[in-house]
PDB file of N, CA and C in Angstrom:
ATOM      1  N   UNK A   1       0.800  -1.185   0.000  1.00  0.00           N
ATOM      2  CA  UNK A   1       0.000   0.000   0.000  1.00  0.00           C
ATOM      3  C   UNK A   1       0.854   1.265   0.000  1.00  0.00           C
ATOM      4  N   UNK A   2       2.207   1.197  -0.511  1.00  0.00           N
ATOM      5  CA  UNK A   2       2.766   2.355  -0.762  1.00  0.00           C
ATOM      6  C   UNK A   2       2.250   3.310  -1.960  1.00  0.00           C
ATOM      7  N   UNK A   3       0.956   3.525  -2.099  1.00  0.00           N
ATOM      8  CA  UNK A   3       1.095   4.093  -3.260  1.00  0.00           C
ATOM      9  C   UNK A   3       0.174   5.214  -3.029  1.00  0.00           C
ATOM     10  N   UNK A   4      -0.801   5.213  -1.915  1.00  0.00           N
ATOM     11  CA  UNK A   4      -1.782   6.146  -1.198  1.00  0.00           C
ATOM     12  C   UNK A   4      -1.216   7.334  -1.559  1.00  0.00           C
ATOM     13  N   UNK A   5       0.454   7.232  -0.690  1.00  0.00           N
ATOM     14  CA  UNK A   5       0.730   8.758  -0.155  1.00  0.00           C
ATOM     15  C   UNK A   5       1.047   9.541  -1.786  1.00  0.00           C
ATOM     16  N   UNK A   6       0.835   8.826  -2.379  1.00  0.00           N
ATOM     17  CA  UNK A   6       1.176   9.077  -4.025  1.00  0.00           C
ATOM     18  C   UNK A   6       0.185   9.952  -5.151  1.00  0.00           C
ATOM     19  N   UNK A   7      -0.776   9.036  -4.455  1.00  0.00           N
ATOM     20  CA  UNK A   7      -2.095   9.484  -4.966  1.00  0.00           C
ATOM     21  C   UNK A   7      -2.507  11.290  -5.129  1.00  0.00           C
ATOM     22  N   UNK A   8      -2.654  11.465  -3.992  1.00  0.00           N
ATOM     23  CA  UNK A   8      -2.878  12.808  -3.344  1.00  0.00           C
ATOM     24  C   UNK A   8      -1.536  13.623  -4.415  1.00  0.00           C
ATOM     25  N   UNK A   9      -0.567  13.114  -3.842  1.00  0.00           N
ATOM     26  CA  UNK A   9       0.848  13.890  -4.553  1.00  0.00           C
ATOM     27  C   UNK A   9       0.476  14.226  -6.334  1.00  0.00           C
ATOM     28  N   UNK A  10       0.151  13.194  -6.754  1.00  0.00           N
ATOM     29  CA  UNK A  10      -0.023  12.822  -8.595  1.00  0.00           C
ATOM     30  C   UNK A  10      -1.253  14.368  -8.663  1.00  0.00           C
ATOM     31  N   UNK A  11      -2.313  13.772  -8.141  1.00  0.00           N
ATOM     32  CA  UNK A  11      -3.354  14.930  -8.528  1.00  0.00           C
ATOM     33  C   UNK A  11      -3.269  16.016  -8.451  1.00  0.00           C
ATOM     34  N   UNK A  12      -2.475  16.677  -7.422  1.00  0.00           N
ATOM     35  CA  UNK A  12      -2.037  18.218  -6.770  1.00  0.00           C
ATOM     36  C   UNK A  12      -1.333  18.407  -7.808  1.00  0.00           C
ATOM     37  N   UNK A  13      -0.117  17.631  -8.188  1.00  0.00           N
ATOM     38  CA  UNK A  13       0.373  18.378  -9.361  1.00  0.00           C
ATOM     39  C   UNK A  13       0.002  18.118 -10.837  1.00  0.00           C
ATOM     40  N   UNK A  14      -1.296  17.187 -11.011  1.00  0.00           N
ATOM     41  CA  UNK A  14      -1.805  17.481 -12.561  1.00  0.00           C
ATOM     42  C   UNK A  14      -2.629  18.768 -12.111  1.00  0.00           C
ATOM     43  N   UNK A  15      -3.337  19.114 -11.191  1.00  0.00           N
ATOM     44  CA  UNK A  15      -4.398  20.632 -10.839  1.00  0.00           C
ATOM     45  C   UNK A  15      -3.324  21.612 -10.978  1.00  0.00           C
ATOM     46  N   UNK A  16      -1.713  21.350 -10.390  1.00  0.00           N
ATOM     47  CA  UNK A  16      -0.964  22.448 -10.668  1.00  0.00           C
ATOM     48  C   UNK A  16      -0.680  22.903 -12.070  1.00  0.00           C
ATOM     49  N   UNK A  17      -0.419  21.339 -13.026  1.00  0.00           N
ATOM     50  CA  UNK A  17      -0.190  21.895 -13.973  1.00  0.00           C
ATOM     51  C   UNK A  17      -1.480  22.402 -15.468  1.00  0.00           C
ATOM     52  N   UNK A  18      -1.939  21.955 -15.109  1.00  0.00           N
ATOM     53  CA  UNK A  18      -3.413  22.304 -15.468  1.00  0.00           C
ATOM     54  C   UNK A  18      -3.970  23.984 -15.237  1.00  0.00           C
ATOM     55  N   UNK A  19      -3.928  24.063 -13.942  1.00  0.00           N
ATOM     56  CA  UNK A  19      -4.660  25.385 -13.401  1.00  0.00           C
ATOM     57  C   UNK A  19      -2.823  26.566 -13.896  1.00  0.00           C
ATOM     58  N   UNK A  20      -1.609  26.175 -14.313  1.00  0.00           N
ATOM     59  CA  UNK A  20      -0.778  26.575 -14.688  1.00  0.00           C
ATOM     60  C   UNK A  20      -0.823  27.158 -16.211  1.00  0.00           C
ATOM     61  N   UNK A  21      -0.763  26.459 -17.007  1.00  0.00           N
ATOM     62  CA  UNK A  21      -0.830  26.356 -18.608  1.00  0.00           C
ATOM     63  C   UNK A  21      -1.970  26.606 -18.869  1.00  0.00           C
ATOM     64  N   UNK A  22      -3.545  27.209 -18.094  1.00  0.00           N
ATOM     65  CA  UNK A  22      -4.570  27.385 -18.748  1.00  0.00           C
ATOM     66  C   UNK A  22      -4.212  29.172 -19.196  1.00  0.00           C
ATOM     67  N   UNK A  23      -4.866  29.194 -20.300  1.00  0.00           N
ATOM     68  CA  UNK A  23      -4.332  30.376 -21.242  1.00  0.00           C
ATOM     69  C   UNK A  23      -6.041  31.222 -20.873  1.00  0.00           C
ATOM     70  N   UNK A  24      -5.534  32.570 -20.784  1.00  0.00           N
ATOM     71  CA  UNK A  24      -6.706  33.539 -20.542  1.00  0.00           C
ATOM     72  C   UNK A  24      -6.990  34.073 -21.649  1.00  0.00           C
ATOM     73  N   UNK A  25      -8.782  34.083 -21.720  1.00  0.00           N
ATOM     74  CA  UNK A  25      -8.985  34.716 -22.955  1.00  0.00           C
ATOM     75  C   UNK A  25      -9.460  36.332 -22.978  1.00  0.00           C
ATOM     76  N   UNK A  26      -9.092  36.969 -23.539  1.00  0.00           N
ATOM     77  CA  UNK A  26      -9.682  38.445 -23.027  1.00  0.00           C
ATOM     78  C   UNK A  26     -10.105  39.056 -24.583  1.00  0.00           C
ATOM     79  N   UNK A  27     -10.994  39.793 -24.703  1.00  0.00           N
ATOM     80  CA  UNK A  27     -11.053  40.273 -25.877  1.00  0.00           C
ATOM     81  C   UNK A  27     -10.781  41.445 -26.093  1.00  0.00           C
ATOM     82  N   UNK A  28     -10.072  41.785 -27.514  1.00  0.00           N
ATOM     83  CA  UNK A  28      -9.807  43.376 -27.572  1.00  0.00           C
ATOM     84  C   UNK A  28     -10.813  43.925 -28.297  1.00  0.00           C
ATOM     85  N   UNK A  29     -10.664  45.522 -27.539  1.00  0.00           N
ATOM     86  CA  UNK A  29     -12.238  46.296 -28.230  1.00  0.00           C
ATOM     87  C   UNK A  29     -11.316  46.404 -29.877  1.00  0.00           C
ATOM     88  N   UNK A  30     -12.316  46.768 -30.546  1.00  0.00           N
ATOM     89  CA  UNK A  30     -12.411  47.260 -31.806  1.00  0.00           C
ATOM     90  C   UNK A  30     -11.082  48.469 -32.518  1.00  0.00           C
ATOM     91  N   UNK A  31     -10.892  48.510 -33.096  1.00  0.00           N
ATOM     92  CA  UNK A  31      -9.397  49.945 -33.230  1.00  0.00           C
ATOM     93  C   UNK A  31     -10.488  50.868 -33.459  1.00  0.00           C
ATOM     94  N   UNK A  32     -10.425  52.032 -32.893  1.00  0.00           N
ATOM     95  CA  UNK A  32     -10.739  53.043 -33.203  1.00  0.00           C
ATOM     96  C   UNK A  32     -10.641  53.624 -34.564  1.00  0.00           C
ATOM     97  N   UNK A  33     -11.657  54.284 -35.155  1.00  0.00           N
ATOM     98  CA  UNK A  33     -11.312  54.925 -36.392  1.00  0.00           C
ATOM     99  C   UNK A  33     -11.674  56.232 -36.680  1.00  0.00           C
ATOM    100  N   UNK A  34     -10.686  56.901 -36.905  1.00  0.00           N
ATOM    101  CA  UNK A  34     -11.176  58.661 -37.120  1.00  0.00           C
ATOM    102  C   UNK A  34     -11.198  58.642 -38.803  1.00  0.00           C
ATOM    103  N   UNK A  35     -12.368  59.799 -38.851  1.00  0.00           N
ATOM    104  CA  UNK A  35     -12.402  60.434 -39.853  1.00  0.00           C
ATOM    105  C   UNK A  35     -12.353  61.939 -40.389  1.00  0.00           C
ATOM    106  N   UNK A  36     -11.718  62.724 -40.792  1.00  0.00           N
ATOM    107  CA  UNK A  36     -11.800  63.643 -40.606  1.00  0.00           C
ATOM    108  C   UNK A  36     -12.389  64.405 -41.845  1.00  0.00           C
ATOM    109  N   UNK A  37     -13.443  65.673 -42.171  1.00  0.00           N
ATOM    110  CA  UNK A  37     -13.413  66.146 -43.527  1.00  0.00           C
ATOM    111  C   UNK A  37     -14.250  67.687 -43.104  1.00  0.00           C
ATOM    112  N   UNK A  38     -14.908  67.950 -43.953  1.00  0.00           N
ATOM    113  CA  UNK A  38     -16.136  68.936 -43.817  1.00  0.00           C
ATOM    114  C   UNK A  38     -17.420  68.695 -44.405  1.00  0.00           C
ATOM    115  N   UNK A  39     -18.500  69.083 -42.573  1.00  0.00           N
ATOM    116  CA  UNK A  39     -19.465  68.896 -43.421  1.00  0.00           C
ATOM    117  C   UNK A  39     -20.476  69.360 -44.548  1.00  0.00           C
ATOM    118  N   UNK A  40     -21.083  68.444 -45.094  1.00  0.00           N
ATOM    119  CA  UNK A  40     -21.882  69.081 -46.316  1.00  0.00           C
ATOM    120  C   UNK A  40     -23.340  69.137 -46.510  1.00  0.00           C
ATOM    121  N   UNK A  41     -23.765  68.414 -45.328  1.00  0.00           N
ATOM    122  CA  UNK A  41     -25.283  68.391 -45.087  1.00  0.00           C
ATOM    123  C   UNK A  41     -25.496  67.785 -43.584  1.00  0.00           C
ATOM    124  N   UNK A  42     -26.648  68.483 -42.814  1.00  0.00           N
ATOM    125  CA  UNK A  42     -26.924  68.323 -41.862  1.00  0.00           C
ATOM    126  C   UNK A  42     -28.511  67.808 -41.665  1.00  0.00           C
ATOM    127  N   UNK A  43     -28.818  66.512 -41.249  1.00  0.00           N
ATOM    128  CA  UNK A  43     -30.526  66.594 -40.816  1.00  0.00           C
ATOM    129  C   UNK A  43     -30.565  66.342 -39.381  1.00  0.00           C
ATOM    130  N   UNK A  44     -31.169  66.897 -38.757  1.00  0.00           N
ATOM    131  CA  UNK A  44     -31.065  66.967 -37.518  1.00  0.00           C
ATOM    132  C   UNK A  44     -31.974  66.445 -36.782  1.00  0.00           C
ATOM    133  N   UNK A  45     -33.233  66.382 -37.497  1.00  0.00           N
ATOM    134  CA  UNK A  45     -34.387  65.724 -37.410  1.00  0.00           C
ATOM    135  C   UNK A  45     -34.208  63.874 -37.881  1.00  0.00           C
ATOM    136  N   UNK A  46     -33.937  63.998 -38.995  1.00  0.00           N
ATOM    137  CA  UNK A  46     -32.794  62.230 -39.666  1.00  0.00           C
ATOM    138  C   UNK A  46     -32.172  61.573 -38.729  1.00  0.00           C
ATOM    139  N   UNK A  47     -31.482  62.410 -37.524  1.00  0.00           N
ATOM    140  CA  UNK A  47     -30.048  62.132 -36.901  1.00  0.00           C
ATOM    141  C   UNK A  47     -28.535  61.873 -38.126  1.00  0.00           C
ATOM    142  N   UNK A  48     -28.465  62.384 -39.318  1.00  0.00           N
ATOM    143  CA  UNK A  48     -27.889  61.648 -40.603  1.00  0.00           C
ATOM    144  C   UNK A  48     -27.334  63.216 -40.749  1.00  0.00           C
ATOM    145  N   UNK A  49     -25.737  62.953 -41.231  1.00  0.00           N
ATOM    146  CA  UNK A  49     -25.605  63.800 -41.586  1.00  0.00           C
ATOM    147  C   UNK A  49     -23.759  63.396 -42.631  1.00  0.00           C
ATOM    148  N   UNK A  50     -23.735  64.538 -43.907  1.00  0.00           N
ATOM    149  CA  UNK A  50     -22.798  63.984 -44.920  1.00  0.00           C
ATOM    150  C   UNK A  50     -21.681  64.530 -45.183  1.00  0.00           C
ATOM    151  N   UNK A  51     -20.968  63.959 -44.676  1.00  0.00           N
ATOM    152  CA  UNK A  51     -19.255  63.919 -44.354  1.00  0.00           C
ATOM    153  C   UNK A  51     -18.030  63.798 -45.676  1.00  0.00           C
ATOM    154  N   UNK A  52     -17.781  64.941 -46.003  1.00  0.00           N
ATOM    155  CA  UNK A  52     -16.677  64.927 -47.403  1.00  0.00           C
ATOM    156  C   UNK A  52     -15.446  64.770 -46.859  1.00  0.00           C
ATOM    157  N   UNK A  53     -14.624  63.953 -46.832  1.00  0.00           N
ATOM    158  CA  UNK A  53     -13.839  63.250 -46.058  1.00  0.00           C
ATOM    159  C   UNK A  53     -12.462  64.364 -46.732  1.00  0.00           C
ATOM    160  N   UNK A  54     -11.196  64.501 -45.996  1.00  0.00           N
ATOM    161  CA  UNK A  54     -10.397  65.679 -46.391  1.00  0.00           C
ATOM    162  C   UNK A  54      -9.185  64.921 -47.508  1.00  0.00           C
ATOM    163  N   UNK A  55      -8.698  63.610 -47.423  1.00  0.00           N
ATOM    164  CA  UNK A  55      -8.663  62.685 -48.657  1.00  0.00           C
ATOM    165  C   UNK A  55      -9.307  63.025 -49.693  1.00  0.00           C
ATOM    166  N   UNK A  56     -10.347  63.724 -49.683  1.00  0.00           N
ATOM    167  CA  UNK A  56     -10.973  63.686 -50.711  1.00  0.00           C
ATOM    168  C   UNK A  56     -11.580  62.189 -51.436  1.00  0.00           C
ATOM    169  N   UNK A  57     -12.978  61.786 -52.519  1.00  0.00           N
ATOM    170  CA  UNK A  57     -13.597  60.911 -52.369  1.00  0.00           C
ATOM    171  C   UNK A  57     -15.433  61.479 -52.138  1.00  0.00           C
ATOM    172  N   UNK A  58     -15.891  60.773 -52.363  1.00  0.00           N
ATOM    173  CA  UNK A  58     -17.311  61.205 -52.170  1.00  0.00           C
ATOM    174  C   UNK A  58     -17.794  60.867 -50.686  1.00  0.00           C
ATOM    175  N   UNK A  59     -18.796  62.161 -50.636  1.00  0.00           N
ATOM    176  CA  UNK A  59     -18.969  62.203 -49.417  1.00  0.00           C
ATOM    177  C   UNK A  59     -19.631  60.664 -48.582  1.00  0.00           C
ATOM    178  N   UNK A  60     -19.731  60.661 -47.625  1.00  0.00           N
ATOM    179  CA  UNK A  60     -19.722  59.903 -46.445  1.00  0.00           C
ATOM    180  C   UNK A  60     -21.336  60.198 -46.099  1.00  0.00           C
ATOM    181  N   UNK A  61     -21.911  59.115 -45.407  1.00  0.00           N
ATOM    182  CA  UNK A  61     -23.553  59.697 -44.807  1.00  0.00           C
ATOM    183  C   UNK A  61     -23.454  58.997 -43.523  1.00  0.00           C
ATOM    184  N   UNK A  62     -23.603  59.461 -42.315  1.00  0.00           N
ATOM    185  CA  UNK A  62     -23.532  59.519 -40.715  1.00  0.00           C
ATOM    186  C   UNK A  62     -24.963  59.193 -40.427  1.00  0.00           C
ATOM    187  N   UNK A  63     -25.162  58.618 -39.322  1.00  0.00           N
ATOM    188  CA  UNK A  63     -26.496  58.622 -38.836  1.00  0.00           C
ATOM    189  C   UNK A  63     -26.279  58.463 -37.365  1.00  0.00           C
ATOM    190  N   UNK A  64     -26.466  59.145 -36.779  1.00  0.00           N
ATOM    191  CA  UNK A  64     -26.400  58.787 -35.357  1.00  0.00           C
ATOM    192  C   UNK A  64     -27.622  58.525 -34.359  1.00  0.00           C
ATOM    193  N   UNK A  65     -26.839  57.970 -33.197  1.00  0.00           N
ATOM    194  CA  UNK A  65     -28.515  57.527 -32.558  1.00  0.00           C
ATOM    195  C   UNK A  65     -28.409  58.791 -31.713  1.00  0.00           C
ATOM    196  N   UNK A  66     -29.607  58.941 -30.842  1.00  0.00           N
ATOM    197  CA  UNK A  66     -29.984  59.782 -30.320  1.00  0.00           C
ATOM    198  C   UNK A  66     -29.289  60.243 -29.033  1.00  0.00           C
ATOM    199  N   UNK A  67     -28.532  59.260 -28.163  1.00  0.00           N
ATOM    200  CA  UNK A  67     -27.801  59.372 -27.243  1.00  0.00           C
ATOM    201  C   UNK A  67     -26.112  59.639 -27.680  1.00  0.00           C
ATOM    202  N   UNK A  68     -25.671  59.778 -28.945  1.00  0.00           N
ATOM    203  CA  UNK A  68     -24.522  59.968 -29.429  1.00  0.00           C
ATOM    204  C   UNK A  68     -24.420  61.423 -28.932  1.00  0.00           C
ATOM    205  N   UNK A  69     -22.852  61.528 -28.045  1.00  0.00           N
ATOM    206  CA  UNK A  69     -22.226  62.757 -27.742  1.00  0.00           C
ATOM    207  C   UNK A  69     -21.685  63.499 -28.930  1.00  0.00           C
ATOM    208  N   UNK A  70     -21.941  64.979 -28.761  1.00  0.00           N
ATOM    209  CA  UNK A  70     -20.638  65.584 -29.373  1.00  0.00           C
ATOM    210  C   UNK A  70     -20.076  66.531 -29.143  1.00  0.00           C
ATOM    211  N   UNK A  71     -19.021  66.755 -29.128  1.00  0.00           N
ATOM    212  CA  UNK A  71     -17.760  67.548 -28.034  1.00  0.00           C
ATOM    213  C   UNK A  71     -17.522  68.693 -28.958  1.00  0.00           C
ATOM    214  N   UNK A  72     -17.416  69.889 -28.318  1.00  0.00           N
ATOM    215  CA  UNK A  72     -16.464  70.810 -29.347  1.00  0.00           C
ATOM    216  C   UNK A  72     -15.982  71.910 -28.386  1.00  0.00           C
ATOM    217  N   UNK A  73     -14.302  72.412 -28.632  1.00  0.00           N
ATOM    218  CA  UNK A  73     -13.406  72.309 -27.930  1.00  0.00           C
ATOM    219  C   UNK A  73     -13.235  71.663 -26.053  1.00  0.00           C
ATOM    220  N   UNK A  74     -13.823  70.256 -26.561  1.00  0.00           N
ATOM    221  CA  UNK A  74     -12.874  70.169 -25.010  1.00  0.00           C
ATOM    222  C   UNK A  74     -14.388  69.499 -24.110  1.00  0.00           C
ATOM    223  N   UNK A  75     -15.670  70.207 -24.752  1.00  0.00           N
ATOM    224  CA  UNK A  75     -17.073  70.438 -24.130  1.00  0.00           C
ATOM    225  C   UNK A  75     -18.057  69.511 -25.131  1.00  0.00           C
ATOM    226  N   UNK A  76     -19.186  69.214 -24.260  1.00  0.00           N
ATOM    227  CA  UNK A  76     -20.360  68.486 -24.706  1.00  0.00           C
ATOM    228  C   UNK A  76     -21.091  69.452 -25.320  1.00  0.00           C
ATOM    229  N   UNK A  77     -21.561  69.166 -27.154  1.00  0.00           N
ATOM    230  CA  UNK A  77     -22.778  70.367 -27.586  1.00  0.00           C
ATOM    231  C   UNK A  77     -23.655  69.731 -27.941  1.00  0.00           C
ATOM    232  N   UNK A  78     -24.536  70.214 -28.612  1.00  0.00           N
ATOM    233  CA  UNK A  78     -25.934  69.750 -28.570  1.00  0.00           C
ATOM    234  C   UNK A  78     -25.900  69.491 -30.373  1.00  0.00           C
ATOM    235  N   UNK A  79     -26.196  68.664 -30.950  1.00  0.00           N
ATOM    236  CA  UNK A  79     -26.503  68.266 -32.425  1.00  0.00           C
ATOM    237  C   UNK A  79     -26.900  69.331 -32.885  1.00  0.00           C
ATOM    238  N   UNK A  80     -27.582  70.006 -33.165  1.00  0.00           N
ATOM    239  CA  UNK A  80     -28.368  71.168 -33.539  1.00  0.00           C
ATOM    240  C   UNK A  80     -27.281  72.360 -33.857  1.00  0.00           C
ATOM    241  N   UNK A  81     -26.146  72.209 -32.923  1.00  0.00           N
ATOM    242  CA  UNK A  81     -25.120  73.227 -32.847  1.00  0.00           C
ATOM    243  C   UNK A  81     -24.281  73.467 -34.327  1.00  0.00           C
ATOM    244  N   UNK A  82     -24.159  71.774 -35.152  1.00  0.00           N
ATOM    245  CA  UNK A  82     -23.323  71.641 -36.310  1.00  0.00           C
ATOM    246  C   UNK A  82     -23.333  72.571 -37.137  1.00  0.00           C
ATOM    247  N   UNK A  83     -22.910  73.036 -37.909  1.00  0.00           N
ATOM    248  CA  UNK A  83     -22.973  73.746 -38.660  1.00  0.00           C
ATOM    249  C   UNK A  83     -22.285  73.433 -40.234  1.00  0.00           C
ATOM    250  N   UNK A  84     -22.951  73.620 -41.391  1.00  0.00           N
ATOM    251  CA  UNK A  84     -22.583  73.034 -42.834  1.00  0.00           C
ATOM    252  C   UNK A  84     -21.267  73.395 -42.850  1.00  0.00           C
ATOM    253  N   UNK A  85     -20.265  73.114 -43.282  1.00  0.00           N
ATOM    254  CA  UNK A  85     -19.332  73.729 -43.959  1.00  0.00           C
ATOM    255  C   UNK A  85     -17.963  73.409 -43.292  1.00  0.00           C
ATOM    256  N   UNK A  86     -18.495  73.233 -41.648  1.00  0.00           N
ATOM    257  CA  UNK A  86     -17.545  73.237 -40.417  1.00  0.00           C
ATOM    258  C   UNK A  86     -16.359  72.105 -40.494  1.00  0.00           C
ATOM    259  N   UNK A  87     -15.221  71.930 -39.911  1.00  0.00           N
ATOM    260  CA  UNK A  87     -14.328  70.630 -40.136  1.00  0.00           C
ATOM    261  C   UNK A  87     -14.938  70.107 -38.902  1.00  0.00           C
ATOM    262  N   UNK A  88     -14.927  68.755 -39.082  1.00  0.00           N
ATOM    263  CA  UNK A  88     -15.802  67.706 -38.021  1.00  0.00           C
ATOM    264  C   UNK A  88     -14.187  66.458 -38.193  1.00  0.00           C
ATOM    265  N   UNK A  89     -14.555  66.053 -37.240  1.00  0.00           N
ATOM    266  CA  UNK A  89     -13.902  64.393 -37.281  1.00  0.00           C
ATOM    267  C   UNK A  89     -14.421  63.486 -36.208  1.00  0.00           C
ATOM    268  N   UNK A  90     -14.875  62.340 -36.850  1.00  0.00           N
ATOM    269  CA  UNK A  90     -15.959  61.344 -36.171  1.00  0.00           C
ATOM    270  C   UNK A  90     -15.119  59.815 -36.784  1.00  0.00           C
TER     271      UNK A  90
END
Protein backbone atom coordinates (compact mmCIF):
# COMPACT_ATOMS: atom_id res chain seq x y z
CA UNK A 1 0.00 0.00 0.00
CA UNK A 2 2.77 2.35 -0.76
CA UNK A 3 1.10 4.09 -3.26
CA UNK A 4 -1.78 6.15 -1.20
CA UNK A 5 0.73 8.76 -0.16
CA UNK A 6 1.18 9.08 -4.02
CA UNK A 7 -2.10 9.48 -4.97
CA UNK A 8 -2.88 12.81 -3.34
CA UNK A 9 0.85 13.89 -4.55
CA UNK A 10 -0.02 12.82 -8.60
CA UNK A 11 -3.35 14.93 -8.53
CA UNK A 12 -2.04 18.22 -6.77
CA UNK A 13 0.37 18.38 -9.36
CA UNK A 14 -1.81 17.48 -12.56
CA UNK A 15 -4.40 20.63 -10.84
CA UNK A 16 -0.96 22.45 -10.67
CA UNK A 17 -0.19 21.90 -13.97
CA UNK A 18 -3.41 22.30 -15.47
CA UNK A 19 -4.66 25.38 -13.40
CA UNK A 20 -0.78 26.58 -14.69
CA UNK A 21 -0.83 26.36 -18.61
CA UNK A 22 -4.57 27.39 -18.75
CA UNK A 23 -4.33 30.38 -21.24
CA UNK A 24 -6.71 33.54 -20.54
CA UNK A 25 -8.99 34.72 -22.95
CA UNK A 26 -9.68 38.45 -23.03
CA UNK A 27 -11.05 40.27 -25.88
CA UNK A 28 -9.81 43.38 -27.57
CA UNK A 29 -12.24 46.30 -28.23
CA UNK A 30 -12.41 47.26 -31.81
CA UNK A 31 -9.40 49.95 -33.23
CA UNK A 32 -10.74 53.04 -33.20
CA UNK A 33 -11.31 54.93 -36.39
CA UNK A 34 -11.18 58.66 -37.12
CA UNK A 35 -12.40 60.43 -39.85
CA UNK A 36 -11.80 63.64 -40.61
CA UNK A 37 -13.41 66.15 -43.53
CA UNK A 38 -16.14 68.94 -43.82
CA UNK A 39 -19.47 68.90 -43.42
CA UNK A 40 -21.88 69.08 -46.32
CA UNK A 41 -25.28 68.39 -45.09
CA UNK A 42 -26.92 68.32 -41.86
CA UNK A 43 -30.53 66.59 -40.82
CA UNK A 44 -31.07 66.97 -37.52
CA UNK A 45 -34.39 65.72 -37.41
CA UNK A 46 -32.79 62.23 -39.67
CA UNK A 47 -30.05 62.13 -36.90
CA UNK A 48 -27.89 61.65 -40.60
CA UNK A 49 -25.60 63.80 -41.59
CA UNK A 50 -22.80 63.98 -44.92
CA UNK A 51 -19.26 63.92 -44.35
CA UNK A 52 -16.68 64.93 -47.40
CA UNK A 53 -13.84 63.25 -46.06
CA UNK A 54 -10.40 65.68 -46.39
CA UNK A 55 -8.66 62.68 -48.66
CA UNK A 56 -10.97 63.69 -50.71
CA UNK A 57 -13.60 60.91 -52.37
CA UNK A 58 -17.31 61.21 -52.17
CA UNK A 59 -18.97 62.20 -49.42
CA UNK A 60 -19.72 59.90 -46.44
CA UNK A 61 -23.55 59.70 -44.81
CA UNK A 62 -23.53 59.52 -40.72
CA UNK A 63 -26.50 58.62 -38.84
CA UNK A 64 -26.40 58.79 -35.36
CA UNK A 65 -28.52 57.53 -32.56
CA UNK A 66 -29.98 59.78 -30.32
CA UNK A 67 -27.80 59.37 -27.24
CA UNK A 68 -24.52 59.97 -29.43
CA UNK A 69 -22.23 62.76 -27.74
CA UNK A 70 -20.64 65.58 -29.37
CA UNK A 71 -17.76 67.55 -28.03
CA UNK A 72 -16.46 70.81 -29.35
CA UNK A 73 -13.41 72.31 -27.93
CA UNK A 74 -12.87 70.17 -25.01
CA UNK A 75 -17.07 70.44 -24.13
CA UNK A 76 -20.36 68.49 -24.71
CA UNK A 77 -22.78 70.37 -27.59
CA UNK A 78 -25.93 69.75 -28.57
CA UNK A 79 -26.50 68.27 -32.43
CA UNK A 80 -28.37 71.17 -33.54
CA UNK A 81 -25.12 73.23 -32.85
CA UNK A 82 -23.32 71.64 -36.31
CA UNK A 83 -22.97 73.75 -38.66
CA UNK A 84 -22.58 73.03 -42.83
CA UNK A 85 -19.33 73.73 -43.96
CA UNK A 86 -17.55 73.24 -40.42
CA UNK A 87 -14.33 70.63 -40.14
CA UNK A 88 -15.80 67.71 -38.02
CA UNK A 89 -13.90 64.39 -37.28
CA UNK A 90 -15.96 61.34 -36.17
Amino acid sequence: MKLKPFVPSLSLLVFAALGLTATTSSARPPRARELCGVLQNVDAGAHRLALLPSGGGKPLEVDWRPDTSFVRGGEFDRADSLNEGARVCV
